[in-house]
N, C-alpha and C. Protein backbone atom coordinates (compact mmCIF):
# COMPACT_ATOMS: atom_id res chain seq x y z
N UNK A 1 92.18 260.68 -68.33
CA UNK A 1 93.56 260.51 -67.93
C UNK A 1 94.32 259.83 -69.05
N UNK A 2 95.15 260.41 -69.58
CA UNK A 2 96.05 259.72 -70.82
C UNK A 2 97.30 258.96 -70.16
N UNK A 3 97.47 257.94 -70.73
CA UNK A 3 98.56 257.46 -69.65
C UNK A 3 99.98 257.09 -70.79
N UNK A 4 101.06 257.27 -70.23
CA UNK A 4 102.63 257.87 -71.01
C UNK A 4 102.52 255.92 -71.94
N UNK A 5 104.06 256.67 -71.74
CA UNK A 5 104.31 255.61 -72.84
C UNK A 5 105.08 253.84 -71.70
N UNK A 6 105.25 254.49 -70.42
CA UNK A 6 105.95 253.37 -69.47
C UNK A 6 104.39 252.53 -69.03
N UNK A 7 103.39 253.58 -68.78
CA UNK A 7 102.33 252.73 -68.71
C UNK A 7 101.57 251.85 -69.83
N UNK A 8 101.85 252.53 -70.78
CA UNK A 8 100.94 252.02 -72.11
C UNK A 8 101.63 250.55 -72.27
N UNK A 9 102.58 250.47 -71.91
CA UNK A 9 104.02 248.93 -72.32
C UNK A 9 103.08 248.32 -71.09
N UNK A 10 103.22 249.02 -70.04
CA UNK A 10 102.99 247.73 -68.94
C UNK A 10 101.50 247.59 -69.17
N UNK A 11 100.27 248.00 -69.58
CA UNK A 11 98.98 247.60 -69.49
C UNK A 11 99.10 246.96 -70.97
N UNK A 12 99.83 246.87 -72.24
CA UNK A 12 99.93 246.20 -73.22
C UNK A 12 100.02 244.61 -72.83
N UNK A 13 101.39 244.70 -71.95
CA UNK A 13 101.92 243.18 -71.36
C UNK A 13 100.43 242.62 -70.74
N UNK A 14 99.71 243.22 -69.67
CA UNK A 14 98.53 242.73 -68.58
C UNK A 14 97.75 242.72 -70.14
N UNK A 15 97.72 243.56 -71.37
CA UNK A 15 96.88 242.96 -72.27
C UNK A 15 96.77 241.90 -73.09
N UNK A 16 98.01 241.38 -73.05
CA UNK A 16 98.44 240.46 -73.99
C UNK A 16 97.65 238.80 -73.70
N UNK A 17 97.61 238.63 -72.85
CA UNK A 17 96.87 237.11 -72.74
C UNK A 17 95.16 237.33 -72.73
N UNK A 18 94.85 238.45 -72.58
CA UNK A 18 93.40 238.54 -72.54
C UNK A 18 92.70 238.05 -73.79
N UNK A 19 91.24 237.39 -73.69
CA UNK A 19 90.96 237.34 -75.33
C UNK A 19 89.53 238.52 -75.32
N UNK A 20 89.31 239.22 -76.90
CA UNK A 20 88.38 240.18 -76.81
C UNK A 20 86.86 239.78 -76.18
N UNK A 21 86.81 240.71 -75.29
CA UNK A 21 85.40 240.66 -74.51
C UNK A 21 84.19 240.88 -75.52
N UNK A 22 84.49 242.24 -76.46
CA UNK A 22 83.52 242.59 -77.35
C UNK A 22 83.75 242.54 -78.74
N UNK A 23 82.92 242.14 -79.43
CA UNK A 23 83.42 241.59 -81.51
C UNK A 23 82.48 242.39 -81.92
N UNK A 24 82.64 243.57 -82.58
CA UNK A 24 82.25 244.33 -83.28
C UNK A 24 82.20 243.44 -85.02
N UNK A 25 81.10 243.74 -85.29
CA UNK A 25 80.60 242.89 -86.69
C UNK A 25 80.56 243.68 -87.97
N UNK A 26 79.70 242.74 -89.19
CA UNK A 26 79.33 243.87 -90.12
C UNK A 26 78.38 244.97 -89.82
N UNK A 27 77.84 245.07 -88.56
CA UNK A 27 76.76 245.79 -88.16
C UNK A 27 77.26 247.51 -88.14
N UNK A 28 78.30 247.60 -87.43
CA UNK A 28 79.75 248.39 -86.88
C UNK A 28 79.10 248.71 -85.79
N UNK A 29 79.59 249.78 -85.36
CA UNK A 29 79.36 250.14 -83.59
C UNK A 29 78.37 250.94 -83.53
N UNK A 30 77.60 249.92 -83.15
CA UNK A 30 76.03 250.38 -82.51
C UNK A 30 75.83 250.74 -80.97
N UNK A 31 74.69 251.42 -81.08
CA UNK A 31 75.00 251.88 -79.55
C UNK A 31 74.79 250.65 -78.49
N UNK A 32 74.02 249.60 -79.10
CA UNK A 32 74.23 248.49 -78.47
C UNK A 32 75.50 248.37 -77.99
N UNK A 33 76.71 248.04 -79.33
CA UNK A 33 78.09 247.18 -78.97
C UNK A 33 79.14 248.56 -78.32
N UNK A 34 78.25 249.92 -78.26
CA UNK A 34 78.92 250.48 -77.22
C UNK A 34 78.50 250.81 -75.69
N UNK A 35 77.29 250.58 -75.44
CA UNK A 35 77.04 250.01 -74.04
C UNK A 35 77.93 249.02 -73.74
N UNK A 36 77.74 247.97 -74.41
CA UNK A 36 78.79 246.58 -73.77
C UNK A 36 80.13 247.00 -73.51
N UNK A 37 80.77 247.70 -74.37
CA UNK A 37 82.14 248.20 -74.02
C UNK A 37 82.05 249.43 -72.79
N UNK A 38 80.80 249.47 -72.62
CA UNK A 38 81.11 250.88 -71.33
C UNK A 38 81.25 249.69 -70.25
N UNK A 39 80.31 248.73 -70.12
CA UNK A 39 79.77 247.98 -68.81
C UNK A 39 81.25 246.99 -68.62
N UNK A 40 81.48 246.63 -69.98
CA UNK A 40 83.33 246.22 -69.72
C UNK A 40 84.34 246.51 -69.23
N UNK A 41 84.47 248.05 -69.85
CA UNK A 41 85.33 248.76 -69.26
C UNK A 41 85.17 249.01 -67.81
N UNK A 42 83.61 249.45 -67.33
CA UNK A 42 83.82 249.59 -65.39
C UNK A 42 83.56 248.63 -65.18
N UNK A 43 83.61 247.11 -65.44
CA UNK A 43 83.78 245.85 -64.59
C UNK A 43 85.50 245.65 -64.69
N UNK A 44 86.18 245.43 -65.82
CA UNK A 44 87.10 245.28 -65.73
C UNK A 44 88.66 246.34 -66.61
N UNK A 45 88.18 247.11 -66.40
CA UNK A 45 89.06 247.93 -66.40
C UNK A 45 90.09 248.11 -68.00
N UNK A 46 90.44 246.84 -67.92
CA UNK A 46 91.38 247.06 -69.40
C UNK A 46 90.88 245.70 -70.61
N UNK A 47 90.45 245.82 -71.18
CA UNK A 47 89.14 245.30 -72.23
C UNK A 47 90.25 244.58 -73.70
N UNK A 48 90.07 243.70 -74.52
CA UNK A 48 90.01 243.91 -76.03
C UNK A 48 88.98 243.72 -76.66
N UNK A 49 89.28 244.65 -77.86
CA UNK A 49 88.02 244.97 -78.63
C UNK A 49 88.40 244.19 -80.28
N UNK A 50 87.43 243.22 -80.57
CA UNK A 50 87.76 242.88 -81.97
C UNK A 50 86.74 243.59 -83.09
N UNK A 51 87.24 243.67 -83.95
CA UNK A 51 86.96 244.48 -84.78
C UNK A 51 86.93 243.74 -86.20
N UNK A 52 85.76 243.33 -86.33
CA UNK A 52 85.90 242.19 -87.92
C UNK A 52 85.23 242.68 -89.23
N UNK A 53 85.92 242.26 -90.79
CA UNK A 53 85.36 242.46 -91.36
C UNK A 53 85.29 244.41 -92.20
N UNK A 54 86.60 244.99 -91.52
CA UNK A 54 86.64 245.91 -92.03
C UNK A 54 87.62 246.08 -92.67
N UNK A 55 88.41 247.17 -93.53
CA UNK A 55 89.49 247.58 -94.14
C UNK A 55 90.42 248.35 -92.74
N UNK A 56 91.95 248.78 -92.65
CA UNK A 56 92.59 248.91 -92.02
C UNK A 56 92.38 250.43 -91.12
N UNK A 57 91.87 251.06 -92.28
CA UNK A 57 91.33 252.72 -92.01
C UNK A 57 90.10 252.59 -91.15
N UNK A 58 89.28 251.93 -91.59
CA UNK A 58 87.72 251.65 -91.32
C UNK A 58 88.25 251.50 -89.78
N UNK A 59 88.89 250.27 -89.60
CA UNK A 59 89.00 249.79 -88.08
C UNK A 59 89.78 250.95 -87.11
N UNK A 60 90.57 251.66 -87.55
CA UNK A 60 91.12 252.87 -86.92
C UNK A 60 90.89 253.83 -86.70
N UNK A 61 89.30 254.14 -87.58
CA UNK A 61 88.73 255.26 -87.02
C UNK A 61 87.28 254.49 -86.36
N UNK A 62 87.19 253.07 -86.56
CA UNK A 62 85.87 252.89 -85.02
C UNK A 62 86.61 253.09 -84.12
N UNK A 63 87.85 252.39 -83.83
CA UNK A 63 88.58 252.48 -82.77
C UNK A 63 88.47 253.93 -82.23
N UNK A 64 89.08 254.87 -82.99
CA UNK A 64 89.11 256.59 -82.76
C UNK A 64 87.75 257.03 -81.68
N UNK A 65 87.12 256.37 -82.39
CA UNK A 65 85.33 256.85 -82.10
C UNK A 65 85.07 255.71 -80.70
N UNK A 66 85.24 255.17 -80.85
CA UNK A 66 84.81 254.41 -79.14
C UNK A 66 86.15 254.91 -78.13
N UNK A 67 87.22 254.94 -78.38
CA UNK A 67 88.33 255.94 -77.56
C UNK A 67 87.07 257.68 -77.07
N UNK A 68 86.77 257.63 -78.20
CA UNK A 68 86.43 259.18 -78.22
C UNK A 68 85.05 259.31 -76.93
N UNK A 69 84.33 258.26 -77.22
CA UNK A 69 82.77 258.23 -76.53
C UNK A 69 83.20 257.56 -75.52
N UNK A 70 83.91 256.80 -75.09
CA UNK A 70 84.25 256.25 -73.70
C UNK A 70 84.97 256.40 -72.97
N UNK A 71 85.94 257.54 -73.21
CA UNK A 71 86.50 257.89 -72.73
C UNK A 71 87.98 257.13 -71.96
N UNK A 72 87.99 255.99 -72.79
CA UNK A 72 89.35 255.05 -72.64
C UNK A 72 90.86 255.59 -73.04
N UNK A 73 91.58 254.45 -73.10
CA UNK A 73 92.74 254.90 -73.89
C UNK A 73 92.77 253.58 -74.32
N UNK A 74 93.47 254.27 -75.60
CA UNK A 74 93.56 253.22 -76.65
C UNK A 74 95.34 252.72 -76.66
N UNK A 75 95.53 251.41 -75.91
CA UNK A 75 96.58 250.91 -74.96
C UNK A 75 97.56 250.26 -76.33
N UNK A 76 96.26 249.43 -77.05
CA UNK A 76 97.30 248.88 -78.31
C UNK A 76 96.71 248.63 -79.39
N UNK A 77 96.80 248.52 -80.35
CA UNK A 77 96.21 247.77 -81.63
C UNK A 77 97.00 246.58 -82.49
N UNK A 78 96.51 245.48 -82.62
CA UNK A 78 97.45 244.05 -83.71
C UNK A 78 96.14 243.48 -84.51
N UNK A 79 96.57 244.05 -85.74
CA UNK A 79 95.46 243.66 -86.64
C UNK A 79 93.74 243.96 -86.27
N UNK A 80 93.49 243.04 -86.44
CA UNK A 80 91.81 243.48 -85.88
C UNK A 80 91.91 243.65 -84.51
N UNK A 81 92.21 243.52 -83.44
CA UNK A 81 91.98 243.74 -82.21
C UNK A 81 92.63 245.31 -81.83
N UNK A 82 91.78 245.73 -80.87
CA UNK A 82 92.29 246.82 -80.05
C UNK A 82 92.44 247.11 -79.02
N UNK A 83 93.55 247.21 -77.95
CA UNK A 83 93.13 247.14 -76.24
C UNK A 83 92.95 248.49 -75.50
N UNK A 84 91.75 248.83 -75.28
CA UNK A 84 91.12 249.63 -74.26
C UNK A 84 91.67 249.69 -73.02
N UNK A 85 91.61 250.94 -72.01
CA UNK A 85 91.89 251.14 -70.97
C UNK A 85 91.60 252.16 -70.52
N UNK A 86 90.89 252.21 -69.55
CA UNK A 86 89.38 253.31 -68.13
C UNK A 86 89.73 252.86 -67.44
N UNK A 87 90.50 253.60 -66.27
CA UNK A 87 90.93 253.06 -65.12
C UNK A 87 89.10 253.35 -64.38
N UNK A 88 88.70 252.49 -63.39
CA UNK A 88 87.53 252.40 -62.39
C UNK A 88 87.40 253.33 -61.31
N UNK A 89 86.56 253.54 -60.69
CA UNK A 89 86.05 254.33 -59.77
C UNK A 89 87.09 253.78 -58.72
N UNK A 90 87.27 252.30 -58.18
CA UNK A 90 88.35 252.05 -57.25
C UNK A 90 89.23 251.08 -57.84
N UNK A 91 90.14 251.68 -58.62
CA UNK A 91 91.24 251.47 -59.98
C UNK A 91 91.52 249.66 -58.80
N UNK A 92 91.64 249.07 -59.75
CA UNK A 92 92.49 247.58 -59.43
C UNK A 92 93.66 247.43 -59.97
N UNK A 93 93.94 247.97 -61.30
CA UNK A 93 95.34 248.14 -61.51
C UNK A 93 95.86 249.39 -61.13
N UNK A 94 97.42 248.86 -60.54
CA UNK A 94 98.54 249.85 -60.72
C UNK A 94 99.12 250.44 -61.40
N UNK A 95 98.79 250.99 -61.63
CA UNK A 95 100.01 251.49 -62.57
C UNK A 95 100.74 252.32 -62.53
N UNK A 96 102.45 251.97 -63.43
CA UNK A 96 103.55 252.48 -62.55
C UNK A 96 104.23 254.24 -62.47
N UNK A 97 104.16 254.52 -62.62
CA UNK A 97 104.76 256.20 -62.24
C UNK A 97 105.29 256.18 -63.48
């Protein structure tokens, strides 16, 4: 489910005080640190992802690639961080029309 641009603002705002659940390292995204982002995403729905230690490209295409395998949406990006969003089997957020 891709969600517009009225939702992407309002799950940005619900993203904004969160701090990243998962820190991707010099290791990069192992299938380890993408299990953790699956089990994140269906506990809580809208996630940040930090991303350390790479160049600007580097971090925009892990990002690309865990969007791609998890089937999220990719809600925002500020510098190293990125905010994820998989709505759940019994969605807890609203979101607006």
């Amino acid at each position: 489910m891709a969600v517009n641009d009225k939702q992407r603002r309002y799950l940005k705002g619900l993203a904004h005080p969160l701090k990243p659940v998962v820190m991707i390292g010099n290791a990069g995204l192992t299938e380890n640190v993408l299990a953790e982002i699956e089990n994140a995403l269906a506990y809580h729905e809208l996630i940040k992802v930090r991303v350390s230690g790479q160049e600007k490209a580097d971090r925009k295409q892990m990002l690309d690639e865990i969007v791609e395998k998890t089937g999220a949406d990719l809600v925002m990006v500020i510098g190293h961080i990125g905010g994820l969003y998989r709505p759940a089997d019994k969605p807890v957020i609203q979101l607006p029309g």
